[in-house]
PDB file of N, CA and C in Angstrom:
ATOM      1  N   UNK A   1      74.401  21.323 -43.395  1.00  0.00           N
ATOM      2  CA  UNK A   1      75.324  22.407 -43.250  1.00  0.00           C
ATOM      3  C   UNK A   1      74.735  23.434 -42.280  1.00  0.00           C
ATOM      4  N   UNK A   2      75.695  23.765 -41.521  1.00  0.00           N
ATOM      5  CA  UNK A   2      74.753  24.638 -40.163  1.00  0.00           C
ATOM      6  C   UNK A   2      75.268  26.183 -40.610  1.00  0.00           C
ATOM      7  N   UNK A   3      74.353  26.663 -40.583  1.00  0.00           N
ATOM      8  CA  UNK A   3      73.842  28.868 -41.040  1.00  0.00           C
ATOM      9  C   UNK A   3      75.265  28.994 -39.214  1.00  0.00           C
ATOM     10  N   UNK A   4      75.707  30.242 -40.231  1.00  0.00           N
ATOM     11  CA  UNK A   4      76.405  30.694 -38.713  1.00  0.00           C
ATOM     12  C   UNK A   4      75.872  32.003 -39.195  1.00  0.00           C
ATOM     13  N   UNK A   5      75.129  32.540 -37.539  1.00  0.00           N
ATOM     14  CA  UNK A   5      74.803  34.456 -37.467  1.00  0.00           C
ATOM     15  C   UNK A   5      75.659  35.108 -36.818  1.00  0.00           C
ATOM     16  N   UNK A   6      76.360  35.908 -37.290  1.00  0.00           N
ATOM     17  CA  UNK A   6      76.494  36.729 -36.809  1.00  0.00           C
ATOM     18  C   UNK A   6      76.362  37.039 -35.318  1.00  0.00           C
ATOM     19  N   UNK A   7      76.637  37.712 -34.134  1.00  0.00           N
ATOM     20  CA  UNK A   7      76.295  37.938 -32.642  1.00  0.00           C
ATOM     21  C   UNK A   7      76.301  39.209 -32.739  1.00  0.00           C
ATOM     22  N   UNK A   8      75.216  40.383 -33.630  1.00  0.00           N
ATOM     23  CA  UNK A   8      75.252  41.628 -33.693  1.00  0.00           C
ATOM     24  C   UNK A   8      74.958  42.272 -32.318  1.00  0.00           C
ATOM     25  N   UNK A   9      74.685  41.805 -31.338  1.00  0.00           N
ATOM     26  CA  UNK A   9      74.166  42.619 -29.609  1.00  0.00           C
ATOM     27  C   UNK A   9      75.636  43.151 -29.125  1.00  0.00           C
ATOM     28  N   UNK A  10      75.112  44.402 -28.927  1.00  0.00           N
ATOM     29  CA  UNK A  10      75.854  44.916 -28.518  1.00  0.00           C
ATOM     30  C   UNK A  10      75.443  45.856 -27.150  1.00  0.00           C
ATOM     31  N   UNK A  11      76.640  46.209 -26.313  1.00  0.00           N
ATOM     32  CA  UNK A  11      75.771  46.960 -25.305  1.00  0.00           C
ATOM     33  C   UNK A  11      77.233  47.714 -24.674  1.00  0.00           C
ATOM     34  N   UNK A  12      77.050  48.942 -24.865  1.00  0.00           N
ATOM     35  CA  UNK A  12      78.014  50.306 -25.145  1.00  0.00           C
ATOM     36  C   UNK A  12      78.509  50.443 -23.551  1.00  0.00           C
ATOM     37  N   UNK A  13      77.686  50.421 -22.410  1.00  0.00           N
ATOM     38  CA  UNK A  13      78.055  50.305 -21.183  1.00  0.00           C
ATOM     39  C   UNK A  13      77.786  49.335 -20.313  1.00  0.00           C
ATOM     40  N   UNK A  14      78.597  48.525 -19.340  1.00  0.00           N
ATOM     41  CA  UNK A  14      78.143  47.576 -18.560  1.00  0.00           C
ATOM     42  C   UNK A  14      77.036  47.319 -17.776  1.00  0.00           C
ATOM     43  N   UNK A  15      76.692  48.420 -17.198  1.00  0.00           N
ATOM     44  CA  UNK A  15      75.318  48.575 -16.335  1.00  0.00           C
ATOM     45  C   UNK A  15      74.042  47.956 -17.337  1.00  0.00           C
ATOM     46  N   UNK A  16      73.367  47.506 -16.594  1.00  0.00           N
ATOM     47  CA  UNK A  16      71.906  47.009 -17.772  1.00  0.00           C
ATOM     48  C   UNK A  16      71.022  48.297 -18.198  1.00  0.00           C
ATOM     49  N   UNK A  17      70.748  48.810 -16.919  1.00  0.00           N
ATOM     50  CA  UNK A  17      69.970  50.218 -17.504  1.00  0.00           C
ATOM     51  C   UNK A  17      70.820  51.240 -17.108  1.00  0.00           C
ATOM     52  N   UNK A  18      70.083  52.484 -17.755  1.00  0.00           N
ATOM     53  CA  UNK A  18      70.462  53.774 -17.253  1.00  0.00           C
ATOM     54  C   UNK A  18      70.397  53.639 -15.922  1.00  0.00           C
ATOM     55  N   UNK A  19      71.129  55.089 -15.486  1.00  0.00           N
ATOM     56  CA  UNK A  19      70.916  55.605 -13.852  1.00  0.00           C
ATOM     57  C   UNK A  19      69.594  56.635 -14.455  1.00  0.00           C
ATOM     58  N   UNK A  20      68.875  57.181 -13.303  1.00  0.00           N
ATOM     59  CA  UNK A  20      67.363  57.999 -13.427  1.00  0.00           C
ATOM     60  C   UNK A  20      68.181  59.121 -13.458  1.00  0.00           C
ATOM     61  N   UNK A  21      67.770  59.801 -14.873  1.00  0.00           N
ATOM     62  CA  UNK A  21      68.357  61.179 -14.987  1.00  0.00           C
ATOM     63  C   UNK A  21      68.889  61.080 -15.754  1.00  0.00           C
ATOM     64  N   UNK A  22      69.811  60.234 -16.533  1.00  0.00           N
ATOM     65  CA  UNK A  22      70.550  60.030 -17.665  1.00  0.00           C
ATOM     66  C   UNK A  22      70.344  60.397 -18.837  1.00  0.00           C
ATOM     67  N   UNK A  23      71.318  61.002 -19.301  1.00  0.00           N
ATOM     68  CA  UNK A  23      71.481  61.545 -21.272  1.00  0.00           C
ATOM     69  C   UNK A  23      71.553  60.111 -21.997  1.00  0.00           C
ATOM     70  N   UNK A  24      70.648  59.317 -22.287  1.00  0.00           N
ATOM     71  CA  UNK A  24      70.980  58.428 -23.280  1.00  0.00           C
ATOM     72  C   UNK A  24      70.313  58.683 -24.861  1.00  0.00           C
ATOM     73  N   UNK A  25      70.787  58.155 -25.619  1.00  0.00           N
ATOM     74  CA  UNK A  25      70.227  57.773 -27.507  1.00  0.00           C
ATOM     75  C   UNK A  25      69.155  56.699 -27.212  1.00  0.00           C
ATOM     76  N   UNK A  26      68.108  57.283 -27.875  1.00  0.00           N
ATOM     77  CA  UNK A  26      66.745  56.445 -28.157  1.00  0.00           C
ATOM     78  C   UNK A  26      66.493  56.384 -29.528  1.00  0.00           C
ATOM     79  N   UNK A  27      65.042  55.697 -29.678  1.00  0.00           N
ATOM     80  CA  UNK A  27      64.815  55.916 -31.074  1.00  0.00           C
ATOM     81  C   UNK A  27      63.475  55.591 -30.532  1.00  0.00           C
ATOM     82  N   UNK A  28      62.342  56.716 -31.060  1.00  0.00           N
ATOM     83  CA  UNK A  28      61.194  56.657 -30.583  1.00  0.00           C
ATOM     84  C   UNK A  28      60.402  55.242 -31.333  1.00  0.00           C
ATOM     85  N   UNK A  29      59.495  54.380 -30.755  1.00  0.00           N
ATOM     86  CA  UNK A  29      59.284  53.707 -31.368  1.00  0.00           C
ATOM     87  C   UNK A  29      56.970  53.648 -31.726  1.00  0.00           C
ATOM     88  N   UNK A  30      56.737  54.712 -30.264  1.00  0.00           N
ATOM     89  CA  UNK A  30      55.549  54.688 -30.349  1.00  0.00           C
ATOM     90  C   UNK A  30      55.007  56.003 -29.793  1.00  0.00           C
ATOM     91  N   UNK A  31      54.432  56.831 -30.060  1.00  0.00           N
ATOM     92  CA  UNK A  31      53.666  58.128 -29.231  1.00  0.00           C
ATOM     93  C   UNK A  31      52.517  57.514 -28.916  1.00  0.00           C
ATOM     94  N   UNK A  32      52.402  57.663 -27.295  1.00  0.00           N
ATOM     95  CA  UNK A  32      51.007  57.105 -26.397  1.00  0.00           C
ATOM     96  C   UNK A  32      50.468  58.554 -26.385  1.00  0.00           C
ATOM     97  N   UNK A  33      49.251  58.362 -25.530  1.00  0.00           N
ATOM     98  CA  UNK A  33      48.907  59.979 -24.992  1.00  0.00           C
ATOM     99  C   UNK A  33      49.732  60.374 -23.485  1.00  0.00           C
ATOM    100  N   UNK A  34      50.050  58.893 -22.843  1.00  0.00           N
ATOM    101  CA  UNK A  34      50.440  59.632 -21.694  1.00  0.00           C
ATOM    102  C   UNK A  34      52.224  59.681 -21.722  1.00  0.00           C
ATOM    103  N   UNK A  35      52.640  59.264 -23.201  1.00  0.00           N
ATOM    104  CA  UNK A  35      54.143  59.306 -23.158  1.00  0.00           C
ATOM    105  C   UNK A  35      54.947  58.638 -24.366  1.00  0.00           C
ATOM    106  N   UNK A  36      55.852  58.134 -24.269  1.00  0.00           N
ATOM    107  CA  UNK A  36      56.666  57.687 -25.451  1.00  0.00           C
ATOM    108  C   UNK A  36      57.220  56.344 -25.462  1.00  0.00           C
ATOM    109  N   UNK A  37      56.849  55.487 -26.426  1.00  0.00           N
ATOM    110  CA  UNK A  37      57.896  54.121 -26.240  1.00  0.00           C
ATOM    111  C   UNK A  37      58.707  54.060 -26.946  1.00  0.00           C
ATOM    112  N   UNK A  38      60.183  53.815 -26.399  1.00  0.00           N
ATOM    113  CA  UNK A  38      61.222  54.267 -27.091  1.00  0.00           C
ATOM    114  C   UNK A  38      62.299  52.776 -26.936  1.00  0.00           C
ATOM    115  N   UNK A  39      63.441  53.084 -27.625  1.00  0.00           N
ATOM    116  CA  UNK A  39      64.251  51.883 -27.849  1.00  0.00           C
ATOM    117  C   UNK A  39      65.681  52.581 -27.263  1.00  0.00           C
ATOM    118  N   UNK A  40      66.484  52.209 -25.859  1.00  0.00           N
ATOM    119  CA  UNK A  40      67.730  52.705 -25.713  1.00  0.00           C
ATOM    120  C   UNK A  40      68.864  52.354 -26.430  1.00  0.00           C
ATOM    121  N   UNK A  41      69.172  52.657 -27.678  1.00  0.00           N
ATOM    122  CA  UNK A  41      70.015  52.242 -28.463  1.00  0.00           C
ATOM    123  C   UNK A  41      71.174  51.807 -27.947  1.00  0.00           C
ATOM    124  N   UNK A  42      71.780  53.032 -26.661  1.00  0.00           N
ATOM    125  CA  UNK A  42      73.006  52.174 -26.107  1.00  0.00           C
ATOM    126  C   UNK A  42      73.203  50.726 -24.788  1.00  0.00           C
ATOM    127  N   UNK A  43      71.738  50.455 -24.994  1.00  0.00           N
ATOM    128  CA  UNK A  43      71.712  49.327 -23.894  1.00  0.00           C
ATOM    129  C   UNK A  43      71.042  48.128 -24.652  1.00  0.00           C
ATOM    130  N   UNK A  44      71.702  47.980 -25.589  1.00  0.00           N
ATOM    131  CA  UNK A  44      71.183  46.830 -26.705  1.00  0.00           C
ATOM    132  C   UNK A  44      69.399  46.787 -27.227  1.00  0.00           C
ATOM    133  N   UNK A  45      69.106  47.956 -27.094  1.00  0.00           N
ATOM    134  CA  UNK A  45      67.902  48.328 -27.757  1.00  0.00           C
ATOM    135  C   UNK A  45      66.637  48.004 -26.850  1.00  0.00           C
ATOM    136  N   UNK A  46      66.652  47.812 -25.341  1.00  0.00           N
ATOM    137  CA  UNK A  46      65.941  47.711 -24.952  1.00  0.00           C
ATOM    138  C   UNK A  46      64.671  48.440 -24.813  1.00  0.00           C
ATOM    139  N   UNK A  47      63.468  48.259 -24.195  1.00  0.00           N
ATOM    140  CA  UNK A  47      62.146  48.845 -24.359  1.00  0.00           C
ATOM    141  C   UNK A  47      62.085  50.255 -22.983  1.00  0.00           C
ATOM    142  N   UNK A  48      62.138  51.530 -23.838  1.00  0.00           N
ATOM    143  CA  UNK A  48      61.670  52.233 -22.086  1.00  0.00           C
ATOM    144  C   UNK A  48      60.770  52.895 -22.076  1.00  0.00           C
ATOM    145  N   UNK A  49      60.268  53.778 -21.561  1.00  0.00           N
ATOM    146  CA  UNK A  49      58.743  54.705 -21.553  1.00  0.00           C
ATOM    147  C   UNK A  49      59.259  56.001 -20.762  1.00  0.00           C
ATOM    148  N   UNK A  50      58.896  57.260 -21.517  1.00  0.00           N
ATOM    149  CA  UNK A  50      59.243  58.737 -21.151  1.00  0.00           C
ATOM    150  C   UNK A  50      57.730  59.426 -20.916  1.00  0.00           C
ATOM    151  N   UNK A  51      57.696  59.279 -19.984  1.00  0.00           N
ATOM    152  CA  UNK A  51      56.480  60.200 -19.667  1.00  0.00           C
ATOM    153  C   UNK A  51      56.529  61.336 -19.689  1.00  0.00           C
ATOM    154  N   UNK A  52      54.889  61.907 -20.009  1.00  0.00           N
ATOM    155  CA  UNK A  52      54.590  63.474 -20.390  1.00  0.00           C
ATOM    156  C   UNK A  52      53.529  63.855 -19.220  1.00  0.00           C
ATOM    157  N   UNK A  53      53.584  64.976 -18.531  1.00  0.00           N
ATOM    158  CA  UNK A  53      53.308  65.716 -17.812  1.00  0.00           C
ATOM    159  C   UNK A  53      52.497  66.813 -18.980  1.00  0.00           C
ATOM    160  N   UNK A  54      51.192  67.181 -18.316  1.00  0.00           N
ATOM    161  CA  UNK A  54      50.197  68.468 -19.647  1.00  0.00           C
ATOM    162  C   UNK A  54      49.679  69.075 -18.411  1.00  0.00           C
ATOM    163  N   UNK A  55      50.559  69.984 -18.484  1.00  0.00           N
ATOM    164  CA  UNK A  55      49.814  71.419 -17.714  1.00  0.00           C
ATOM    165  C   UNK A  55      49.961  72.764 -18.231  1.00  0.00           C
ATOM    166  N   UNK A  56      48.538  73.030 -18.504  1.00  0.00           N
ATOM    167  CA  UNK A  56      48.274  74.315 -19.153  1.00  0.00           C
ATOM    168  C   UNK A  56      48.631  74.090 -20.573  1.00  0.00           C
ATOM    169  N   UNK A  57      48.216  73.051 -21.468  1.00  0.00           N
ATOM    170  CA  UNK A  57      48.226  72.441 -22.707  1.00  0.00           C
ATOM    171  C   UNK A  57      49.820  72.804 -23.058  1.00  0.00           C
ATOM    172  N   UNK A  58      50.713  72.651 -21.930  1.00  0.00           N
ATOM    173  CA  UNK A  58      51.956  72.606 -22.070  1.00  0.00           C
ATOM    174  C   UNK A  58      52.359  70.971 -21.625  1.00  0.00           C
ATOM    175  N   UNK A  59      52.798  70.263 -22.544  1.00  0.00           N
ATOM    176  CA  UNK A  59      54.025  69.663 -22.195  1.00  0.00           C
ATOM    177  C   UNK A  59      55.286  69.526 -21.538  1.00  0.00           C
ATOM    178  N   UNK A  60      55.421  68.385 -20.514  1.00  0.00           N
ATOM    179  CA  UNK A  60      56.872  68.309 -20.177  1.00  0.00           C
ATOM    180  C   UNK A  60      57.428  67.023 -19.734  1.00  0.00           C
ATOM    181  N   UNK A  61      58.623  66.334 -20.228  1.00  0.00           N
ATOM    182  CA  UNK A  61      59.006  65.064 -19.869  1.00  0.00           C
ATOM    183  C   UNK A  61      59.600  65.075 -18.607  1.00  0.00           C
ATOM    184  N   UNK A  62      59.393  64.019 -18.161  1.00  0.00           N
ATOM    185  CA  UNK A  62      59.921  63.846 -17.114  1.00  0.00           C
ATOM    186  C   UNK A  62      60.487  62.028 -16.743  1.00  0.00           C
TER     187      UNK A  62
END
């Protein structure tokens, strides 16, 4: 008897990735020192990295 799954992938806009600059939903998945590994929830959960900029023990993403 053959298991049927489900096809839960989903992907909210056609493009594969963001455009550079984009408002998207993440879900952080790791804090590095030099940044963040995160999951783009609306591009079927793929892997991205947000880098941090430290000047003057200030933070800033970019």
């Amino acid at each position: 008897m053959a298991s049927h799954s489900p096809n839960l992938e989903c992907r909210i806009y056609e493009a594969k990735y963001p455009e550079v600059a984009m408002a998207v939903m993440i879900q952080v998945k790791n804090i590095a020192d030099m940044g963040a590994y995160v999951s783009l929830l609306e591009y079927n959960n793929i892997e991205g990295m947000m880098l941090f900029i430290v000047n003057l023990n200030q933070y800033k993403l970019i």
